[in-house]
N, C-alpha and C. Protein backbone atom coordinates (compact mmCIF):
# COMPACT_ATOMS: atom_id res chain seq x y z
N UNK A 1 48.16 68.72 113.47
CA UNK A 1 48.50 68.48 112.06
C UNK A 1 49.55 69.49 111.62
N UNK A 2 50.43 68.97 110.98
CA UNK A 2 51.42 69.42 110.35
C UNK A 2 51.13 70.83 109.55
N UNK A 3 51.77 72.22 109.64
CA UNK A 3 51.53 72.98 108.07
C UNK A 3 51.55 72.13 106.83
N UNK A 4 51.03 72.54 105.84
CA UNK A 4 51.26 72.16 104.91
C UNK A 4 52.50 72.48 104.14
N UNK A 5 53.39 72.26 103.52
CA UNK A 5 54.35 72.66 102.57
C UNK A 5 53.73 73.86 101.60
N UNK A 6 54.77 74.90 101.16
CA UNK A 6 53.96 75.98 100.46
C UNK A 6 53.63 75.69 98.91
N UNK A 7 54.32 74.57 98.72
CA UNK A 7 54.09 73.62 97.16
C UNK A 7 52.68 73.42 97.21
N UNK A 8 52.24 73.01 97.91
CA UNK A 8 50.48 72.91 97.99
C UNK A 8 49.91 73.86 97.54
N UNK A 9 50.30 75.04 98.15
CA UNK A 9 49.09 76.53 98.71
C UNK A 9 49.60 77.66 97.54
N UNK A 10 50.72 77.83 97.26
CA UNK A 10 50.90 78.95 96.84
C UNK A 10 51.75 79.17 95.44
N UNK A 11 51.72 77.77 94.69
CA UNK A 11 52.73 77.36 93.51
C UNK A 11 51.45 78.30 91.85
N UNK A 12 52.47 78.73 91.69
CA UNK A 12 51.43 79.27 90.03
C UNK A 12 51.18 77.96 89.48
N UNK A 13 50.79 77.33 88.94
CA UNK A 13 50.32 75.69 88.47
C UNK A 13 49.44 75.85 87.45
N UNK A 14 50.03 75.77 86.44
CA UNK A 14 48.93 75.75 85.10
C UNK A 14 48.58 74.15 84.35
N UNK A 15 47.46 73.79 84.75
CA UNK A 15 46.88 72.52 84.88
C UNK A 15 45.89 72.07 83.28
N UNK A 16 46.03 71.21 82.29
CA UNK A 16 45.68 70.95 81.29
C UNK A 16 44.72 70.03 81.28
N UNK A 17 43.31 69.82 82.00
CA UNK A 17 42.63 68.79 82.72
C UNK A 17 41.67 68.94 82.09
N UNK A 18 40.77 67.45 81.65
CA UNK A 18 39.29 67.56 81.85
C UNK A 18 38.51 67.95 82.69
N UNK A 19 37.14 69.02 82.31
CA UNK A 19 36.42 69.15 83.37
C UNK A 19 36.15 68.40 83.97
N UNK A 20 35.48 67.56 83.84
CA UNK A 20 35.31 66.17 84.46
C UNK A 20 36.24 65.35 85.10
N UNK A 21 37.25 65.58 85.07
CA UNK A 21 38.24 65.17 86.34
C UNK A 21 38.79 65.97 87.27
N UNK A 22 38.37 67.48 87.21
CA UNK A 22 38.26 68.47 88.27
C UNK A 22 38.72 67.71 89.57
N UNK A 23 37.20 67.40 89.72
CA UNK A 23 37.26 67.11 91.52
C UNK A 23 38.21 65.50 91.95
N UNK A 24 38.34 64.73 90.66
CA UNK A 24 39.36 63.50 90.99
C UNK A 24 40.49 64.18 91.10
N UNK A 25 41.44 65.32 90.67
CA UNK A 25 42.14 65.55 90.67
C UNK A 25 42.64 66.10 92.20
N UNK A 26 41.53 67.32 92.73
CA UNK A 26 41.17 67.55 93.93
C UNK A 26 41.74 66.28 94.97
N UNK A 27 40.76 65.65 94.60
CA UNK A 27 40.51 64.81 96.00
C UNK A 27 41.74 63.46 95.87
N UNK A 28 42.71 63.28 94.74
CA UNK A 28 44.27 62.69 94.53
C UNK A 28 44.83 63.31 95.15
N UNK A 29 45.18 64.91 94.88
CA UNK A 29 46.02 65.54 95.72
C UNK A 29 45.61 65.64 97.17
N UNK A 30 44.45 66.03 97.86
CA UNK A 30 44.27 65.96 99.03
C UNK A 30 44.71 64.49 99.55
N UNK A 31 44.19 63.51 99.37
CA UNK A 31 44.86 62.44 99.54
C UNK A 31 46.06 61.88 99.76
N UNK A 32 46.92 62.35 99.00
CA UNK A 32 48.29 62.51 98.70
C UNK A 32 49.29 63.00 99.67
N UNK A 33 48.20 64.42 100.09
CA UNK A 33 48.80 65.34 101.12
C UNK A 33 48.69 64.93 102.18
N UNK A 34 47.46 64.19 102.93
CA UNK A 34 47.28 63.55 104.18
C UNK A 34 48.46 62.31 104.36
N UNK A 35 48.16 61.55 103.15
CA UNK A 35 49.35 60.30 103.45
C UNK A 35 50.68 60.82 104.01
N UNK A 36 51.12 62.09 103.23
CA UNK A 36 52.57 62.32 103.62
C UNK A 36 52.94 63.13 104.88
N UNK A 37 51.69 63.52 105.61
CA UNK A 37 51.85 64.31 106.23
C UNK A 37 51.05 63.33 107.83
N UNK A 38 51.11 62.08 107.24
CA UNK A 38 50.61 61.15 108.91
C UNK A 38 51.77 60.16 108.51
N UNK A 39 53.04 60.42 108.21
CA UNK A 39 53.75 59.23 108.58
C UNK A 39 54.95 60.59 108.54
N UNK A 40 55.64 59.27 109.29
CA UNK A 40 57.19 59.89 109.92
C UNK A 40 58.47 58.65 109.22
N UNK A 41 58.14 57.81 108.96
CA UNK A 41 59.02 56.69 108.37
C UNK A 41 60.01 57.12 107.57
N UNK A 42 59.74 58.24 106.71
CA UNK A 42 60.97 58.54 105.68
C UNK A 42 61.57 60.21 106.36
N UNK A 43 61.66 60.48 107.52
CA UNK A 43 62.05 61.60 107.66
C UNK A 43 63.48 61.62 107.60
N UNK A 44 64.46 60.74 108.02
CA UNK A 44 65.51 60.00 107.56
C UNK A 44 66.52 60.46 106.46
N UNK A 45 65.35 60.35 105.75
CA UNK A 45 65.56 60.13 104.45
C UNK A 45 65.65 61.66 103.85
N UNK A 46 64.20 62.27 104.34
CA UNK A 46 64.12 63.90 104.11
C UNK A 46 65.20 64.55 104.52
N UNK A 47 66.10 64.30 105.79
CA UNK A 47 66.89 65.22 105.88
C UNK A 47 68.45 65.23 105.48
N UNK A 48 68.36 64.01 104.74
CA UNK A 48 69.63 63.82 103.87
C UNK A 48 69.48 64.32 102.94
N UNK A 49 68.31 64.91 102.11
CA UNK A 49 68.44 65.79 101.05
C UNK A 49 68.87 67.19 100.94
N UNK A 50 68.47 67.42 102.37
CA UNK A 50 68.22 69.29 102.84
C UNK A 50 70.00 69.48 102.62
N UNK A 51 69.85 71.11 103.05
CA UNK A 51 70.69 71.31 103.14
C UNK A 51 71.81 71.48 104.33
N UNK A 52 73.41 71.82 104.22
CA UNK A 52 73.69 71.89 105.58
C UNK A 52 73.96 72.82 105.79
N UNK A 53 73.45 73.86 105.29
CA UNK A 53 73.84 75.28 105.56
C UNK A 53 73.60 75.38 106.97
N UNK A 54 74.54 76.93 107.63
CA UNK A 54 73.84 77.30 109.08
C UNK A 54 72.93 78.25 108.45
N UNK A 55 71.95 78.48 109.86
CA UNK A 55 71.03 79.37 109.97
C UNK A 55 71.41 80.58 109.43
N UNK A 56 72.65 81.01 110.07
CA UNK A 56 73.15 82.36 109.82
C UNK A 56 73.21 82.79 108.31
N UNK A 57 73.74 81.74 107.04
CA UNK A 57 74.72 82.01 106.18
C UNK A 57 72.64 82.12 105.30
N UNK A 58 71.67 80.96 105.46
CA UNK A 58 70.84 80.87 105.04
C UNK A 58 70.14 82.23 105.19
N UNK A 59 70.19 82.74 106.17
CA UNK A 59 68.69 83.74 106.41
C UNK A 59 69.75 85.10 105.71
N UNK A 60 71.09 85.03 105.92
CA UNK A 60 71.33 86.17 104.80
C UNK A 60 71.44 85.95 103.37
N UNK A 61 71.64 85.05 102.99
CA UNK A 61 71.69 84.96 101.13
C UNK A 61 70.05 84.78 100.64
N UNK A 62 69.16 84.47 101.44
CA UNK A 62 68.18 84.64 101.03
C UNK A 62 67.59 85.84 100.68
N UNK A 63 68.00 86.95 101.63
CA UNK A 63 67.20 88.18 101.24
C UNK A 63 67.43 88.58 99.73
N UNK A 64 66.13 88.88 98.96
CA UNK A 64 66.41 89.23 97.69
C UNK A 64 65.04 88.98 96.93
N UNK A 65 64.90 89.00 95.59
CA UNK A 65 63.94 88.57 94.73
C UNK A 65 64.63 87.45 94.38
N UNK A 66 63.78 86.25 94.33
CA UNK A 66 64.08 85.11 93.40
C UNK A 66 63.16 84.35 92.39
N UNK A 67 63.45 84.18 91.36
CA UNK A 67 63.00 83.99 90.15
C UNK A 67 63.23 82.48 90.07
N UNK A 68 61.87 81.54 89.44
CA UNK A 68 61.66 80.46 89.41
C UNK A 68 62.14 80.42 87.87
N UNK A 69 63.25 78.97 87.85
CA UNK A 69 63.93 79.04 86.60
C UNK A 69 63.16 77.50 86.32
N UNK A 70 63.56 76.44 87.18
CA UNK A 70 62.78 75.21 86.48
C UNK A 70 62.73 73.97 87.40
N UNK A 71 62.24 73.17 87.24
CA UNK A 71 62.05 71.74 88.16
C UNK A 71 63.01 70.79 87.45
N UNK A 72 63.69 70.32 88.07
CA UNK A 72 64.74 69.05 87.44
C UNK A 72 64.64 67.58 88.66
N UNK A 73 64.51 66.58 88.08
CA UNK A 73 64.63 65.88 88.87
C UNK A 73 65.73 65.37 89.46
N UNK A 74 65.84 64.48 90.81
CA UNK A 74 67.37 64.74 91.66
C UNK A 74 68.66 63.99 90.67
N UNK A 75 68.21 64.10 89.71
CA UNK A 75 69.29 63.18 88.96
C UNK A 75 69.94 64.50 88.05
N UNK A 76 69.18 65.06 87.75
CA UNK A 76 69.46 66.71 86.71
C UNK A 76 68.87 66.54 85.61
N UNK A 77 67.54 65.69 85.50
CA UNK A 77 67.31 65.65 84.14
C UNK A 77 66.05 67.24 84.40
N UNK A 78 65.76 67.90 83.64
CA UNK A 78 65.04 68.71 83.41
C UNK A 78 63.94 68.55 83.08
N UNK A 79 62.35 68.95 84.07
CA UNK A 79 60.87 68.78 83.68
C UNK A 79 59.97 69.82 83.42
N UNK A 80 59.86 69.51 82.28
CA UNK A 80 58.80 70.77 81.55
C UNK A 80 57.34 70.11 82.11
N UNK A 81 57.26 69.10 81.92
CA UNK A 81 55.06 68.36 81.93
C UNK A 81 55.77 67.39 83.02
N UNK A 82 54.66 66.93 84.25
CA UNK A 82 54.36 66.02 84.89
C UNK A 82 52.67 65.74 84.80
N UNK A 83 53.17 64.25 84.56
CA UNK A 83 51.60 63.97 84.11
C UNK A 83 51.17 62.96 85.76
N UNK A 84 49.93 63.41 86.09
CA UNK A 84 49.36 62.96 86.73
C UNK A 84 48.17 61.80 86.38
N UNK A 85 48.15 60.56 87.40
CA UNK A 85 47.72 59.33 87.02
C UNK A 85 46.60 58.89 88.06
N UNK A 86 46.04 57.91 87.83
CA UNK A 86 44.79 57.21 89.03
C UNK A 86 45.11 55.90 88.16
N UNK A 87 46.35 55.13 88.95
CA UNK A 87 46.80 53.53 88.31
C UNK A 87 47.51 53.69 87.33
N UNK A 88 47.17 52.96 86.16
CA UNK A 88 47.94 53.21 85.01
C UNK A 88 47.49 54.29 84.02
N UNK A 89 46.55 54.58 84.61
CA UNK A 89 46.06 56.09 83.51
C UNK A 89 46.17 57.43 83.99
N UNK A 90 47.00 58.08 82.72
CA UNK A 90 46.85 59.34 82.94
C UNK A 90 45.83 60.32 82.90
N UNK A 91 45.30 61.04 84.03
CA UNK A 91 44.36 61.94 83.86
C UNK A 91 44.19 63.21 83.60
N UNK A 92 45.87 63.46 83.98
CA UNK A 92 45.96 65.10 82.88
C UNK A 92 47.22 65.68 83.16
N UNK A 93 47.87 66.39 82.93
CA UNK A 93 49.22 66.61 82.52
C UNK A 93 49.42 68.09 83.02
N UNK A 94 50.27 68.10 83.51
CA UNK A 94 50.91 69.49 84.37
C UNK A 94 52.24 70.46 83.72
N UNK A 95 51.73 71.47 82.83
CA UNK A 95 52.83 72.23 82.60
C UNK A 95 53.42 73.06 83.78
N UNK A 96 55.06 73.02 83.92
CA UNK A 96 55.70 73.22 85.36
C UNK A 96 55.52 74.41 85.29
N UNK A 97 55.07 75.61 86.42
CA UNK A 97 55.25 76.56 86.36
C UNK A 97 55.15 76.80 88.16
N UNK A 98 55.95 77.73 88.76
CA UNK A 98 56.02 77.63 89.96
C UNK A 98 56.13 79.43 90.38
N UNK A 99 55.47 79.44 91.60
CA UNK A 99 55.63 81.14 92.09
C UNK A 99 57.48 81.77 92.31
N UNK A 100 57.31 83.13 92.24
CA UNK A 100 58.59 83.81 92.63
C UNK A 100 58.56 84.03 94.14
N UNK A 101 59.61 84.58 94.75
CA UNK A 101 59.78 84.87 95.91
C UNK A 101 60.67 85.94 96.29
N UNK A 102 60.15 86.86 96.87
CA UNK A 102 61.04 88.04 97.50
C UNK A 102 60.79 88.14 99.43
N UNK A 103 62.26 88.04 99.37
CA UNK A 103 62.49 87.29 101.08
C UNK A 103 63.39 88.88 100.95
N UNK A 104 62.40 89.96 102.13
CA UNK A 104 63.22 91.48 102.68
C UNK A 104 63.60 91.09 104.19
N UNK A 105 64.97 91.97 103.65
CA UNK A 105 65.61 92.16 105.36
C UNK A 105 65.01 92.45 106.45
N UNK A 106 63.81 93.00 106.62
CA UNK A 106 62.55 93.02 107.77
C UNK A 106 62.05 91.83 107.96
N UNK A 107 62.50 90.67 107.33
CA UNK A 107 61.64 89.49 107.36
C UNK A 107 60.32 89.36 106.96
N UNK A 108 59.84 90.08 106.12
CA UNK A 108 58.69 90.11 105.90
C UNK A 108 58.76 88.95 104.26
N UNK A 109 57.81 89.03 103.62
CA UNK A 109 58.26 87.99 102.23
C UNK A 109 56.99 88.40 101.59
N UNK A 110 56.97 87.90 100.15
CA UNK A 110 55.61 87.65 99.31
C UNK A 110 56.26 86.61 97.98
N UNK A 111 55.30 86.86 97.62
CA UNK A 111 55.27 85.62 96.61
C UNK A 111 54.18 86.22 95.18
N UNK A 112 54.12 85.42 94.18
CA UNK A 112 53.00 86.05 92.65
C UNK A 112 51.93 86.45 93.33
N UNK A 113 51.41 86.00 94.68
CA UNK A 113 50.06 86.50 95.06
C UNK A 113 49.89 87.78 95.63
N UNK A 114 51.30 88.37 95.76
CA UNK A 114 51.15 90.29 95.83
C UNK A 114 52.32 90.69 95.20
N UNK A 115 53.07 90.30 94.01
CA UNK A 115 54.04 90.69 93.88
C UNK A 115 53.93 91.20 92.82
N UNK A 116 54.19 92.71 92.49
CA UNK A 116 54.06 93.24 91.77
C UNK A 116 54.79 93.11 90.14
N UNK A 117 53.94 93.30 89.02
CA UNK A 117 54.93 93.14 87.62
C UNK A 117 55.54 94.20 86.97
N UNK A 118 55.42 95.37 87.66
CA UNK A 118 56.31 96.72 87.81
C UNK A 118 57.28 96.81 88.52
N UNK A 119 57.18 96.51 89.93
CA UNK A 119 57.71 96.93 91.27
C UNK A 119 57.64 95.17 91.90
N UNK A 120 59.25 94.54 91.89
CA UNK A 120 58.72 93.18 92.02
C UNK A 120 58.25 93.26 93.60
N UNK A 121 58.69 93.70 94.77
CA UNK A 121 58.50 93.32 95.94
C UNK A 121 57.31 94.91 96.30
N UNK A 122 55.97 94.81 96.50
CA UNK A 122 55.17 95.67 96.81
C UNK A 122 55.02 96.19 98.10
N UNK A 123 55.78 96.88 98.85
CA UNK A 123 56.22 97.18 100.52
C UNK A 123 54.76 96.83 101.07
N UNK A 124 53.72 96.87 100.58
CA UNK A 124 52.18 97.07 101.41
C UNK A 124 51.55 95.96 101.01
N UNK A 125 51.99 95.28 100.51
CA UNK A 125 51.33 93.76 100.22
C UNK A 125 52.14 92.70 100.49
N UNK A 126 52.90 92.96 101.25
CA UNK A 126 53.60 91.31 102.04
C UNK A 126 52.74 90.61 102.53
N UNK A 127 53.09 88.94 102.37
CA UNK A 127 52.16 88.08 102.33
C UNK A 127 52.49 87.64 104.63
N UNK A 128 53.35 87.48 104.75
CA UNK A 128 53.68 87.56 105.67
C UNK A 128 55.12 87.39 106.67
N UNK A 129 55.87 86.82 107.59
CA UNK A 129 57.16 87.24 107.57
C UNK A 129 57.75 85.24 107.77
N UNK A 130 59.21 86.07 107.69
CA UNK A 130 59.80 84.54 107.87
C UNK A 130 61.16 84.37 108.36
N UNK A 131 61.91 82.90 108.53
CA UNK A 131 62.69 82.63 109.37
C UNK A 131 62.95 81.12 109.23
N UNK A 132 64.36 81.04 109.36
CA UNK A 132 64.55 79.31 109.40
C UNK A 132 64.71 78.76 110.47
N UNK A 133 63.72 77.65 110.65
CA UNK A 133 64.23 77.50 111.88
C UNK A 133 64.94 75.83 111.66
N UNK A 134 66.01 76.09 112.34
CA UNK A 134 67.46 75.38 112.96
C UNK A 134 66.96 73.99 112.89
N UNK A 135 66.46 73.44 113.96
CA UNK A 135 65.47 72.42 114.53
C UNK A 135 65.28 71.43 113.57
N UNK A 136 64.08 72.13 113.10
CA UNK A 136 63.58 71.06 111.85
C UNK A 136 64.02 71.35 110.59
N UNK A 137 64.87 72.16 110.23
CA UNK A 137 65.52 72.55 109.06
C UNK A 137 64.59 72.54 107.95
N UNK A 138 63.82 73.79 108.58
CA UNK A 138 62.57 74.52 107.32
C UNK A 138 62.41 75.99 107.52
N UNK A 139 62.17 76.25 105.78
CA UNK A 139 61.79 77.49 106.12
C UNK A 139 60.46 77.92 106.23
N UNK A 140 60.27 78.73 107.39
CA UNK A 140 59.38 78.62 107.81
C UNK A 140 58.51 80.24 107.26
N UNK A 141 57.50 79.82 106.94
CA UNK A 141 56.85 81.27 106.05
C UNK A 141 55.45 81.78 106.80
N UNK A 142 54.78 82.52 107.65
CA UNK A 142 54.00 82.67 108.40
C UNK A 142 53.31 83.72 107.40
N UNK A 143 51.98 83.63 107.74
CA UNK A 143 50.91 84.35 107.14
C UNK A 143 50.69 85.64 107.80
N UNK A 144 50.65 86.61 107.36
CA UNK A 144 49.63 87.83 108.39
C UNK A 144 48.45 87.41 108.60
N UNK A 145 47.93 86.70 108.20
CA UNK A 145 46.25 86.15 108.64
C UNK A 145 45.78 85.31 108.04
N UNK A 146 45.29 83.92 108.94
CA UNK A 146 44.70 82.80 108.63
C UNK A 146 43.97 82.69 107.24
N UNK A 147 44.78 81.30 106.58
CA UNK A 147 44.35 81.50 105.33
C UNK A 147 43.20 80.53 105.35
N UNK A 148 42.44 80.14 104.95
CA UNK A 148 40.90 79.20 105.13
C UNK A 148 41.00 78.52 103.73
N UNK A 149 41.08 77.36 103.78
CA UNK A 149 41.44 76.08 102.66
C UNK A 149 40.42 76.62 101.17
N UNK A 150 40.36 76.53 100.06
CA UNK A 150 39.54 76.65 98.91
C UNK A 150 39.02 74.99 98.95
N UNK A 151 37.97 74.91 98.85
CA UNK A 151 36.85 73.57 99.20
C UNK A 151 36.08 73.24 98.01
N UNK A 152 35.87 74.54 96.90
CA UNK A 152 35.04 74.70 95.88
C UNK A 152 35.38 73.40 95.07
N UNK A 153 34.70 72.37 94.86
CA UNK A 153 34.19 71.19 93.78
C UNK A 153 34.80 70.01 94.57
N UNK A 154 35.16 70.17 96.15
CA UNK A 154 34.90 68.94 96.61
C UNK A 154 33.77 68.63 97.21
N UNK A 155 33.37 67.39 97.43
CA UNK A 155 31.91 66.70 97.88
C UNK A 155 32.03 67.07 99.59
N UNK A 156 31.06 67.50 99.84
CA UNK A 156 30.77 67.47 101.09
C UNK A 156 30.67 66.62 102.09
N UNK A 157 30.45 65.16 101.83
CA UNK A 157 30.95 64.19 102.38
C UNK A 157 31.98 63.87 102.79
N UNK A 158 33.30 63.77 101.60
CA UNK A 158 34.61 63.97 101.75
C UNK A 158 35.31 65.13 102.95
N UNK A 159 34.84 66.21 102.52
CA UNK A 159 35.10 67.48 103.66
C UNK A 159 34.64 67.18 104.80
N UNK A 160 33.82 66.53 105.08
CA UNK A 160 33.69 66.52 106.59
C UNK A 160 34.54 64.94 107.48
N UNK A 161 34.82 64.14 106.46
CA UNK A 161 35.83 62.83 106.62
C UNK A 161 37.23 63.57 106.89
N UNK A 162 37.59 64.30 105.66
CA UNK A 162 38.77 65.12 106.11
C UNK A 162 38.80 65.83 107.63
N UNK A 163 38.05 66.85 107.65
CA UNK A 163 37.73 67.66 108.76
C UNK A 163 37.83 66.60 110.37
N UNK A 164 37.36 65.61 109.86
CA UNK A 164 37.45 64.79 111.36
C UNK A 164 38.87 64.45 111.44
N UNK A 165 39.50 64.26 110.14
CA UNK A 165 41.12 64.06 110.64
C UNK A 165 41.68 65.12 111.24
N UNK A 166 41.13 66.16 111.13
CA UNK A 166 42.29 67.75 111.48
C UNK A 166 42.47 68.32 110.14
N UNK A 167 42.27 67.93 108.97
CA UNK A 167 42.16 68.92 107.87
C UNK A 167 41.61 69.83 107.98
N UNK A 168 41.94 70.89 107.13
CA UNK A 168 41.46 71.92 106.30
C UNK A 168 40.78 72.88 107.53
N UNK A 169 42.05 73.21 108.29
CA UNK A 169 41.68 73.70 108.98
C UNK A 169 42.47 75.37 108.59
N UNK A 170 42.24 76.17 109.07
CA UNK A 170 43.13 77.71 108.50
C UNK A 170 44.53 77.19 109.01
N UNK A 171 45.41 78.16 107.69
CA UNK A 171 46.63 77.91 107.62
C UNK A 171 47.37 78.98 108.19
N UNK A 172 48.12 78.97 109.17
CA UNK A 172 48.62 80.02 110.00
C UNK A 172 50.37 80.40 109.89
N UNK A 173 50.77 78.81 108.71
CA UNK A 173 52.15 79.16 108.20
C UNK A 173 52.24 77.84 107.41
N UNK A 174 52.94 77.73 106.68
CA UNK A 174 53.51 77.13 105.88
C UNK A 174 54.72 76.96 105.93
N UNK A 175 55.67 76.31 104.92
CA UNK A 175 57.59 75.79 104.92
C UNK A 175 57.55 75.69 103.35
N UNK A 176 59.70 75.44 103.92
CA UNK A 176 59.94 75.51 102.05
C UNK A 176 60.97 74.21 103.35
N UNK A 177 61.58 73.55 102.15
CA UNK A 177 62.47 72.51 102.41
C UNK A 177 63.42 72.98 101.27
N UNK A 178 64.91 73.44 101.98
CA UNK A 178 66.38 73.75 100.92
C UNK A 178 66.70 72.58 101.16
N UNK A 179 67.17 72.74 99.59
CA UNK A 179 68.08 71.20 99.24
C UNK A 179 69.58 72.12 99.01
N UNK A 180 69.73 73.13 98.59
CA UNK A 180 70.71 74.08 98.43
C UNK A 180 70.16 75.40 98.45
N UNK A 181 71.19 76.02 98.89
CA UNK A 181 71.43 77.55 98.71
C UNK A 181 72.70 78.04 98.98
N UNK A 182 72.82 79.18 97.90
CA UNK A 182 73.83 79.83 97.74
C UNK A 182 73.85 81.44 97.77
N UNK A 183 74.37 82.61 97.39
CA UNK A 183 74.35 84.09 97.53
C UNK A 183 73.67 83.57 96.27
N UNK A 184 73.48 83.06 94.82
CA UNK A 184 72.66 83.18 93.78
C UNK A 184 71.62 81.78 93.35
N UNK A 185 71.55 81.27 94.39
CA UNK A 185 70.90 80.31 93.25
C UNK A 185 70.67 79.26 94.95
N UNK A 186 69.17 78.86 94.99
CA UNK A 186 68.29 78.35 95.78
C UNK A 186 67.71 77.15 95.02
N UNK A 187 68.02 76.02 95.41
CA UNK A 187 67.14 74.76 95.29
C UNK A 187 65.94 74.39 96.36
N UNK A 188 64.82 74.46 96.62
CA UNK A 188 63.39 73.97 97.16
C UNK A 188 63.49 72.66 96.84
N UNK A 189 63.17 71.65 97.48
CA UNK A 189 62.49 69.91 97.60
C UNK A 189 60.86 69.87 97.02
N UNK A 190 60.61 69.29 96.43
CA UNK A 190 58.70 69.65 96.20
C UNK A 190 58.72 67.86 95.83
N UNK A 191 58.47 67.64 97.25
CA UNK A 191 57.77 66.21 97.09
C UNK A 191 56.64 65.51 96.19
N UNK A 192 56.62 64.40 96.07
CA UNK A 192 55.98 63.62 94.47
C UNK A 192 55.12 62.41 95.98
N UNK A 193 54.01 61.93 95.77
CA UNK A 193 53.57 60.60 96.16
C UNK A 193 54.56 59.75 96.73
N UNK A 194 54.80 59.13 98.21
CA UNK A 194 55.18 58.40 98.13
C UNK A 194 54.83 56.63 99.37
N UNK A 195 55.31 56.44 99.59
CA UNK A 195 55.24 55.61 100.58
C UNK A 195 55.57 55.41 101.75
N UNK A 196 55.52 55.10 102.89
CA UNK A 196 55.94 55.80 104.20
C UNK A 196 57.51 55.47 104.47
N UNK A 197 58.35 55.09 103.85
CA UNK A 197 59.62 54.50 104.04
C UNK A 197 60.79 54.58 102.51
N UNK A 198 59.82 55.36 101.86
CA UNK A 198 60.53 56.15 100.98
C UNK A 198 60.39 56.99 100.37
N UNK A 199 61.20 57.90 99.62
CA UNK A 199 61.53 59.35 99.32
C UNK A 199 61.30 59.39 97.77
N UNK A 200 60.20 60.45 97.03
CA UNK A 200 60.60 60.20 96.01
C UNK A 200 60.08 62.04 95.83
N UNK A 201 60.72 62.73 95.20
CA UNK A 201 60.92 64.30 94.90
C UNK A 201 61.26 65.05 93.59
N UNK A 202 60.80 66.22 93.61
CA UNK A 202 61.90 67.17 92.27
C UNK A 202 62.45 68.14 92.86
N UNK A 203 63.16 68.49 92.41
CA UNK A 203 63.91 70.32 92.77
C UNK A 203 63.88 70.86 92.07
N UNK A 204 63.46 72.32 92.77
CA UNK A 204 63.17 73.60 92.06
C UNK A 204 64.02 74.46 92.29
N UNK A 205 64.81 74.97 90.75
CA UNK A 205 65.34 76.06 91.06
C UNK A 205 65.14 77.43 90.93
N UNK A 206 66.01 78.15 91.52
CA UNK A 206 65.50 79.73 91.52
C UNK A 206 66.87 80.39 91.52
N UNK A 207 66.84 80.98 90.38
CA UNK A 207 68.13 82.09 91.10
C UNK A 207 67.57 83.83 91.39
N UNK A 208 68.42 84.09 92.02
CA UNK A 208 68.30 85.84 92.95
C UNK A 208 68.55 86.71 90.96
N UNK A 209 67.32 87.84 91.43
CA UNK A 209 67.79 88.70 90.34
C UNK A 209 67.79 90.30 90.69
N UNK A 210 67.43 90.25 91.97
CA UNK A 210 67.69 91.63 92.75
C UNK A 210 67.37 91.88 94.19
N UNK A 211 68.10 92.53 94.85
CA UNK A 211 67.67 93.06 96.05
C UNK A 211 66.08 93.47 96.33
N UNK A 212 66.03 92.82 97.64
CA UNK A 212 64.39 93.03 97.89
C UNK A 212 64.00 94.68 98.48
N UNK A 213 63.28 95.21 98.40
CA UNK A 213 63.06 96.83 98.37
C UNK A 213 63.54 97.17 100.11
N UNK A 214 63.24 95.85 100.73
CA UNK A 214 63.47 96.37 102.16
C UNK A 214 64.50 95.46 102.95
């Protein structure tokens, strides 16, 4: 099984939901994530979005702090709320909010989950290191140590249906997908639901607001 994309695992996401649709919400997105991640039909398609940067020009303009400015969809319209649905009803509404990123010249990286609001890049709390690789044209973000899925308010039934597919198994790295990058300003792909033979996405931007400590 595929990593997961780091849009899954590691996005700040401030969520406006009924309790009571908790675990539907859960078990949409898990859902969601399996579909896109057992078909190959639109890869095609995925890599006409990316970017064509080389390796070289990418892994140096990245080093730095980068600051999450906003999600626009591929047309340029700008998204504050995505509302999430089951058919024609909406079940609760997503104010955009997405993690920062500081990518150091050691290759090491972190993200809001050790990054300090004094000191943006914390030398002793890197999340783990990274690298693009060429190939599959991703960036590729590795953990210092196996991360083990959060399971809390799904049914146990479900978890073990998953589990027989190869889910939710520890995460040993993750990816970002560039749609652009530049020395200031980084576009990410963060895929939406779709169908195996077509593409449907937003982009996130980020621009650099300082050198990373290392």
């Amino acid at each position: 099984m595929h990593a997961l994309r780091d849009t899954h695992h590691t996005q700040t996401v401030t969520c406006k939901l009924k309790k009571s649709m908790r675990q539907l919400i859960i078990l949409l997105i898990l859902t969601t994530t399996l579909t896109a991640y057992c078909q190959d039909g639109n890869l095609h398609l995925i890599d006409a979005v990316k970017t064509k940067e080389t390796k070289e020009n990418i892994e140096k303009w990245l080093v730095g702090y980068w600051s999450f400015i906003e999600m626009k969809s591929p047309e340029g319209e700008k998204i504050d709320t995505l509302f999430h649905k089951a058919g024609d009803q909406i079940i609760g509404t997503e104010v955009i909010e997405r993690t920062d990123y500081a990518f150091n010249e050691n290759m090491t990286y972190a993200n809001n989950s050790v990054l300090s609001s004094t000191d943006p890049v914390n030398p002793d709390s890197t999340l783990g290191t990274w690298y693009y690789d060429r190939q599959k044209k991703e960036l590729i973000l590795e953990f210092h140590s196996p991360i083990e899925p959060d399971l809390n308010g799904i049914p146990e039934s479900y978890i073990k249906q998953m589990k027989e597919l190869g889910m939710f198994k520890p995460q040993t790295y993750t990816f970002l997908e560039i749609h652009s990058v530049s020395e200031n300003e980084l576009v990410i792909i963060e895929h939406r639901a779709h169908e195996e033979n077509e593409l449907i996405y937003n982009l996130l931007y980020y621009r650099k607001n300082k050198k990373a400590s290392r």
